[in-house]
C-alpha atoms as a PDB file:
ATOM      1  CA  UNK A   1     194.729  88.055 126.926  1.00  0.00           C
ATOM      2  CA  UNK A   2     195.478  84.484 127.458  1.00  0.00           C
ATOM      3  CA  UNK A   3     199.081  83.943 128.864  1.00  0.00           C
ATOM      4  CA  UNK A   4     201.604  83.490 125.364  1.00  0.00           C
ATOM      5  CA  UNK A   5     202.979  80.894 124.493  1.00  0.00           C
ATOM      6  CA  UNK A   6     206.250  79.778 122.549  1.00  0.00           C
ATOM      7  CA  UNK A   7     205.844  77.766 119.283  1.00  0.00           C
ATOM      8  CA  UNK A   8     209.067  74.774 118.758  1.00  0.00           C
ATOM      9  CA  UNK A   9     211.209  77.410 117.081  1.00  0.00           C
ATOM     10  CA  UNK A  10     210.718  80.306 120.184  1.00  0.00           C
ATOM     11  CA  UNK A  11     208.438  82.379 118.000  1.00  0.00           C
ATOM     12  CA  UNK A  12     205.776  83.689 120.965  1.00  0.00           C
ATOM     13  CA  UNK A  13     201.879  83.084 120.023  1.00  0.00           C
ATOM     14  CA  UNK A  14     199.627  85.008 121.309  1.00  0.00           C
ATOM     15  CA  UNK A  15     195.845  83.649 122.067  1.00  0.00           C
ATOM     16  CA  UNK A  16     193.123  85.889 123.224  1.00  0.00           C
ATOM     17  CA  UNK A  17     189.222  86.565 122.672  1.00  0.00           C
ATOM     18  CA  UNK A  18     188.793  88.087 119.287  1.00  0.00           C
ATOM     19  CA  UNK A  19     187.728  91.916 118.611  1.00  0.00           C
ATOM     20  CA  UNK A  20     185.578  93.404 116.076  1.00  0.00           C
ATOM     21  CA  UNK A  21     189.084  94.467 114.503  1.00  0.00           C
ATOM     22  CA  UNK A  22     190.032  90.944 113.994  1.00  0.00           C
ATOM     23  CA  UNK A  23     186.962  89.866 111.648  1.00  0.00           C
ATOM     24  CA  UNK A  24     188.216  90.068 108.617  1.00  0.00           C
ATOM     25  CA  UNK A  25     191.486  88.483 109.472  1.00  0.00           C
ATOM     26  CA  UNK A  26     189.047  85.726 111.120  1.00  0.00           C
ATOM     27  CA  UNK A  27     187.231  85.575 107.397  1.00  0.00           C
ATOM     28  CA  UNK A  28     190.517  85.331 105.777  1.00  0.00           C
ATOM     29  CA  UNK A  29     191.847  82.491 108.115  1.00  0.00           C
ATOM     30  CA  UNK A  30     189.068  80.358 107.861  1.00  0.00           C
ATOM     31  CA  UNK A  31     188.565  80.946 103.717  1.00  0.00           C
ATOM     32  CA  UNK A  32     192.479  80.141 103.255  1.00  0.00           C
ATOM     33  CA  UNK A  33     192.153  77.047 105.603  1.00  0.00           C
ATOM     34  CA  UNK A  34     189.145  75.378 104.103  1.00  0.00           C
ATOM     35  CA  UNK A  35     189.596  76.916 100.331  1.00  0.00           C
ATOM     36  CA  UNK A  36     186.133  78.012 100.457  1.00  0.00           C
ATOM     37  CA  UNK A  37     183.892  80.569 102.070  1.00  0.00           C
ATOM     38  CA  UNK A  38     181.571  78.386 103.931  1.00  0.00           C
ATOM     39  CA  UNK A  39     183.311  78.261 107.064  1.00  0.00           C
ATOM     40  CA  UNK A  40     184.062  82.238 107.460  1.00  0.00           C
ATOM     41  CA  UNK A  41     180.731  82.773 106.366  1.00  0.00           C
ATOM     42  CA  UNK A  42     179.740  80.341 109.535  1.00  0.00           C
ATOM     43  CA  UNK A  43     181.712  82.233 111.794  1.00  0.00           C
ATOM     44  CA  UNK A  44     179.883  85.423 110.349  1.00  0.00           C
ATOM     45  CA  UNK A  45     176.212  84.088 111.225  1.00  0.00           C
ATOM     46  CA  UNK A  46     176.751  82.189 114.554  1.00  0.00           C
ATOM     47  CA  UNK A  47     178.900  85.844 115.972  1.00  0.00           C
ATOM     48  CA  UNK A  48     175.311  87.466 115.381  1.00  0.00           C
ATOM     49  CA  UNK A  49     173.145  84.403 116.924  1.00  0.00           C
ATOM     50  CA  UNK A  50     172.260  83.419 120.314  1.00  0.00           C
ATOM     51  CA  UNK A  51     174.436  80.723 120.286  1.00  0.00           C
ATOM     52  CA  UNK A  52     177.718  82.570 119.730  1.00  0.00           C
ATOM     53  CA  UNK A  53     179.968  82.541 123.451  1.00  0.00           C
ATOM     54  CA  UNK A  54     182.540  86.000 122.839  1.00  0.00           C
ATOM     55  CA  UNK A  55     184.725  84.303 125.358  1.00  0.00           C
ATOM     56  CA  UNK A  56     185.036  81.020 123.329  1.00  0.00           C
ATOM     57  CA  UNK A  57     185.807  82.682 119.903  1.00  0.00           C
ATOM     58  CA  UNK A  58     189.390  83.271 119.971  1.00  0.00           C
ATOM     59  CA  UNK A  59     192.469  84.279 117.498  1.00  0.00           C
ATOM     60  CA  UNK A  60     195.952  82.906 117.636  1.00  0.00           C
ATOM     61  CA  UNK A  61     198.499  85.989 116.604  1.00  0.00           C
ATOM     62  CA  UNK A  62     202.023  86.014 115.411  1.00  0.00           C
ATOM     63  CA  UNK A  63     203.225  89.506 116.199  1.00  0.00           C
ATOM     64  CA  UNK A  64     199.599  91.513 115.270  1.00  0.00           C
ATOM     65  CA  UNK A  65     199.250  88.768 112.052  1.00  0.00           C
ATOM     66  CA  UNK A  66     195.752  86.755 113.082  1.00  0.00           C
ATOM     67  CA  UNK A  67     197.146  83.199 111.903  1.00  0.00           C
ATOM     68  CA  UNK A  68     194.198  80.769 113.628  1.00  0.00           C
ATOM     69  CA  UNK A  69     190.978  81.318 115.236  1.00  0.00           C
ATOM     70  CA  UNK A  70     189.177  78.658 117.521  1.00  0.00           C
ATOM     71  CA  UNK A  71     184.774  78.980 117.948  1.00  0.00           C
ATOM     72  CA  UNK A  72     182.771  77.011 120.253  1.00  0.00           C
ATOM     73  CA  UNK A  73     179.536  77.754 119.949  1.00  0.00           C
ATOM     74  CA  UNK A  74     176.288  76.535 122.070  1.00  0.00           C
ATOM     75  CA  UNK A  75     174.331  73.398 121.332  1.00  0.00           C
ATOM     76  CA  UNK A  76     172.148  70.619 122.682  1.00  0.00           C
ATOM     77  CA  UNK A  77     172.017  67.258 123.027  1.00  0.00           C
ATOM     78  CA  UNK A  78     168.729  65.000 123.276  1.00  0.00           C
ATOM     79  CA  UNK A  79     165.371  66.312 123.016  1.00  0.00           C
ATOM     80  CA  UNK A  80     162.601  67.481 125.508  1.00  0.00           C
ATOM     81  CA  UNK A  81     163.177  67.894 129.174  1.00  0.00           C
ATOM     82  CA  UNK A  82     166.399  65.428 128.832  1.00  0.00           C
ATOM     83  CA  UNK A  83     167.966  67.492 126.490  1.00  0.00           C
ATOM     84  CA  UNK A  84     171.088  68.920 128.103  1.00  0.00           C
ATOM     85  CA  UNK A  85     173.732  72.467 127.088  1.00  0.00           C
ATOM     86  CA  UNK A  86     177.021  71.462 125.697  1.00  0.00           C
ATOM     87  CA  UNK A  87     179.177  73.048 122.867  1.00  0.00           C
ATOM     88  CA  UNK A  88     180.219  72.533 119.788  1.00  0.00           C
ATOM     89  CA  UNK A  89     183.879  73.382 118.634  1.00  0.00           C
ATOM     90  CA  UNK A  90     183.842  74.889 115.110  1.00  0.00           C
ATOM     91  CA  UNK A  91     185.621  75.494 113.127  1.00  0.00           C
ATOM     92  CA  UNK A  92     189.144  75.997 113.676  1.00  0.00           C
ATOM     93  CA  UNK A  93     191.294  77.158 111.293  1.00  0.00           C
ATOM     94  CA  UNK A  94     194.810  78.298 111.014  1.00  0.00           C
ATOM     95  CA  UNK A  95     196.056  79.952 107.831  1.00  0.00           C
ATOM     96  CA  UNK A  96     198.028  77.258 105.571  1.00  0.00           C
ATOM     97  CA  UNK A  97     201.601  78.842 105.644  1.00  0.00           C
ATOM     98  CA  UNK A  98     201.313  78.759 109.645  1.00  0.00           C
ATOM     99  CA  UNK A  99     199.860  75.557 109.853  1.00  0.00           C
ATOM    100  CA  UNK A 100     202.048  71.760 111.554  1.00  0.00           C
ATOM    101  CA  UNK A 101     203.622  74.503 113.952  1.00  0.00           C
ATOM    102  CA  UNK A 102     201.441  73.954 116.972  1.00  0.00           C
ATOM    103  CA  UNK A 103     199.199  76.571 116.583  1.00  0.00           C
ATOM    104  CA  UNK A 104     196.048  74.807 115.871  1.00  0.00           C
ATOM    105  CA  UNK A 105     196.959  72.137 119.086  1.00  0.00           C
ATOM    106  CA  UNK A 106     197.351  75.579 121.131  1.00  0.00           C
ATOM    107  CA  UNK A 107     194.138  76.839 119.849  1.00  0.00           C
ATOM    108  CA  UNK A 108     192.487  73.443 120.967  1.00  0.00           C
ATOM    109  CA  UNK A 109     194.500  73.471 124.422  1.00  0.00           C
ATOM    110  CA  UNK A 110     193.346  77.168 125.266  1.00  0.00           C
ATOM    111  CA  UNK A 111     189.812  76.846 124.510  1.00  0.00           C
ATOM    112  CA  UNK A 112     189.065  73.451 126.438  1.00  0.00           C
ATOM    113  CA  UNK A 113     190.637  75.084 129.227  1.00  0.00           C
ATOM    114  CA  UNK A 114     188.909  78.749 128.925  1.00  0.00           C
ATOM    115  CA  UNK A 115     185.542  76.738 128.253  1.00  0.00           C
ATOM    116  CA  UNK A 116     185.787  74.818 131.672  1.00  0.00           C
ATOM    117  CA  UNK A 117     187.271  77.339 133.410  1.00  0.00           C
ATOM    118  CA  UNK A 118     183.598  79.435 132.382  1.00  0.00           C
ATOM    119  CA  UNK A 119     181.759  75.987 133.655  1.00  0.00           C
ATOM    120  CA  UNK A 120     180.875  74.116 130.136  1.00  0.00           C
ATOM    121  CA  UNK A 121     181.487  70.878 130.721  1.00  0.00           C
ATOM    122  CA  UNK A 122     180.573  68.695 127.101  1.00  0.00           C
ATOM    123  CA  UNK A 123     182.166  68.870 123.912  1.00  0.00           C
ATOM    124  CA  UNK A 124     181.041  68.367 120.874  1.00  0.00           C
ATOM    125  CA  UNK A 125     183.327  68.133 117.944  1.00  0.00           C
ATOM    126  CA  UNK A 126     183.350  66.708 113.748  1.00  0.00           C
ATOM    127  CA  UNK A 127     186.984  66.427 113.074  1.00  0.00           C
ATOM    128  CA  UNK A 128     189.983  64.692 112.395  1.00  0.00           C
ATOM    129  CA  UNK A 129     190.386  61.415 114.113  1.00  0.00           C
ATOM    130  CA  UNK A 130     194.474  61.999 114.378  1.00  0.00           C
ATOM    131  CA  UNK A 131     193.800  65.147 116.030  1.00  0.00           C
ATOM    132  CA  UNK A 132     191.549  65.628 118.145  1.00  0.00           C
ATOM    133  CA  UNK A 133     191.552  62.368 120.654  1.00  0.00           C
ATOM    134  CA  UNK A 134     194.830  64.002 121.729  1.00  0.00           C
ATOM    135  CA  UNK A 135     193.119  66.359 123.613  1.00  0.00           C
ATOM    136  CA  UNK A 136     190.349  64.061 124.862  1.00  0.00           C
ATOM    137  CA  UNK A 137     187.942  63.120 122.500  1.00  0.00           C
ATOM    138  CA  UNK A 138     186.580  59.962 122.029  1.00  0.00           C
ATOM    139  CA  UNK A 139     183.816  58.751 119.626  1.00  0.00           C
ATOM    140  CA  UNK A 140     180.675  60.240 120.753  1.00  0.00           C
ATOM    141  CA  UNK A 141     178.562  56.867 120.090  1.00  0.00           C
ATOM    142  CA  UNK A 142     180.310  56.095 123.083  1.00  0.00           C
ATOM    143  CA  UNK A 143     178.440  57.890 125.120  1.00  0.00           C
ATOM    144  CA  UNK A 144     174.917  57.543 123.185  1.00  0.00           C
ATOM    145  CA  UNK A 145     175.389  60.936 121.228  1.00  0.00           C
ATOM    146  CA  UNK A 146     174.583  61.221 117.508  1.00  0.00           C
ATOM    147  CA  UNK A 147     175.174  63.326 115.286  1.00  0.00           C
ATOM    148  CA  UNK A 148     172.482  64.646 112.805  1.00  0.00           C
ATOM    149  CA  UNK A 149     174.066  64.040 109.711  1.00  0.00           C
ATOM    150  CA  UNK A 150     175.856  61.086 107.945  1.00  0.00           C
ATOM    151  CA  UNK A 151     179.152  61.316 109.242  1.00  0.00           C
ATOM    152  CA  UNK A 152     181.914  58.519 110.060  1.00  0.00           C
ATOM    153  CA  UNK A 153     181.639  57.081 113.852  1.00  0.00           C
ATOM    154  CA  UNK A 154     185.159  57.837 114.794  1.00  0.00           C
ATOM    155  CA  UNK A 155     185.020  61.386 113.630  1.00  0.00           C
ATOM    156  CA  UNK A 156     181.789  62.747 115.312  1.00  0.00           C
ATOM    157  CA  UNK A 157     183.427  63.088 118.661  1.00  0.00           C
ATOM    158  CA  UNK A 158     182.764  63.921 122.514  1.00  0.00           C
ATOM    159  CA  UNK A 159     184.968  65.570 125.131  1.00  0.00           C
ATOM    160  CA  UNK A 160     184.144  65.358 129.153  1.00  0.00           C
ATOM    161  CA  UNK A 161     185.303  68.611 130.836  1.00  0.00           C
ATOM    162  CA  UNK A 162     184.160  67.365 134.170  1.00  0.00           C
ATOM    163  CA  UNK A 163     184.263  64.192 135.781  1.00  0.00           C
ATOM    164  CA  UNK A 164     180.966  62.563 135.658  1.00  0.00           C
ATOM    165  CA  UNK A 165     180.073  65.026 132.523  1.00  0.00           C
ATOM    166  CA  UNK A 166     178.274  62.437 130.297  1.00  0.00           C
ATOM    167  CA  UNK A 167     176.570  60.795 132.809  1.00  0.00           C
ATOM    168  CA  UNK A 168     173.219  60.473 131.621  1.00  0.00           C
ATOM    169  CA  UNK A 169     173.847  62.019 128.536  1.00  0.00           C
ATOM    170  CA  UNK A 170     172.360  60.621 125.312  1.00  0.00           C
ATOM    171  CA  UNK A 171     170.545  61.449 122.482  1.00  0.00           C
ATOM    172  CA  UNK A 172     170.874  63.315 118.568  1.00  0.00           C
ATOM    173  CA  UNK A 173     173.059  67.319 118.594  1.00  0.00           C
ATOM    174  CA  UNK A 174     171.336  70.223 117.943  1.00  0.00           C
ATOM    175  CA  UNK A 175     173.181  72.561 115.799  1.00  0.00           C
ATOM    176  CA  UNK A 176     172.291  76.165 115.604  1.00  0.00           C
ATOM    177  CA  UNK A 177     170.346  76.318 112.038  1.00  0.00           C
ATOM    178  CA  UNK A 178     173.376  78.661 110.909  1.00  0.00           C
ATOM    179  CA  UNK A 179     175.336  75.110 110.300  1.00  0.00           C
ATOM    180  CA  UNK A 180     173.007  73.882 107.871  1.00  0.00           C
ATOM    181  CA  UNK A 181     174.598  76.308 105.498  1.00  0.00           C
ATOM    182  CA  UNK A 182     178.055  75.010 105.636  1.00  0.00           C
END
């Protein structure tokens, strides 16, 4: 278990690696969040593909209640012998009656620091461009990453774990196929 923390009103969260136990609770977060199956049904494929990291897939709790869940999963960038690992983070989700408490911003906190503390070092997020450049993103065009999809500049998004991280960097993501579904 990842060390608790205290949301603004005291209440302790609790953010760990999810369990087989939690996967419906992870299906139920993710449909209430996004009012739609897609992204639990996401979560469902990539935990039985290659590119699912156990250690990167965690649940927020409130008490034993799963209220959030974080997922990075592996991709690449570029093609050929230049393409190079990162990951992507999605999706996160925390259930709507939970959510503007902190919990997805300690989601985001707990997996940037459990993914560099396992040696990723790159990024890769589609998200909300109030949110996430808190934490360090910054428009991936930036850095010569594309996405491989129509998707507004500002919100396809890069995040350097490392110093130096997207040096040399460049090219379109490679999703797992399972996102093509979403």
């Amino acid at each position: 278990m990842i060390e608790p923390r205290s949301l603004a009103g005291g209440e302790p969260l609790a953010i760990r690696p999810e369990t087989a136990q939690d996967e419906a609770a992870i299906d139920r977060v993710n449909e209430l969040a996004f009012a739609r199956p897609n992204e639990a049904n996401l979560v469902a494929g990539l935990r039985n593909s290659a590119h699912f990291i156990k250690e990167l897939s965690l649940v927020a709790c409130l008490g034993k209640e799963v209220v959030g869940h974080i997922l990075f999963t592996h991709v690449t960038i570029g093609r050929d012998e230049n393409a190079r690992r990162a990951i992507s983070l999605a999706p996160m989700a925390v259930a709507p009656e939970h959510q503007r408490r902190g919990i997805g911003s300690a989601l985001v906190h707990e997996g940037l620091d459990e993914a560099r503390r396992l040696g990723h070092s790159v990024v890769i997020v589609l998200g909300h461009v109030d949110f996430y450049p808190r934490f360090g993103f910054v428009p991936a065009s930036r850095a010569g990453i594309k996405a491989p999809f129509r998707v507004p500049d500002e919100a396809f998004m890069v995040c350097a774990l490392q110093a130096g991280a997207l040096e040399g960097v460049g090219g379109e993501v490679a999703y797992p196929p399972e996102f093509s579904k979403v």
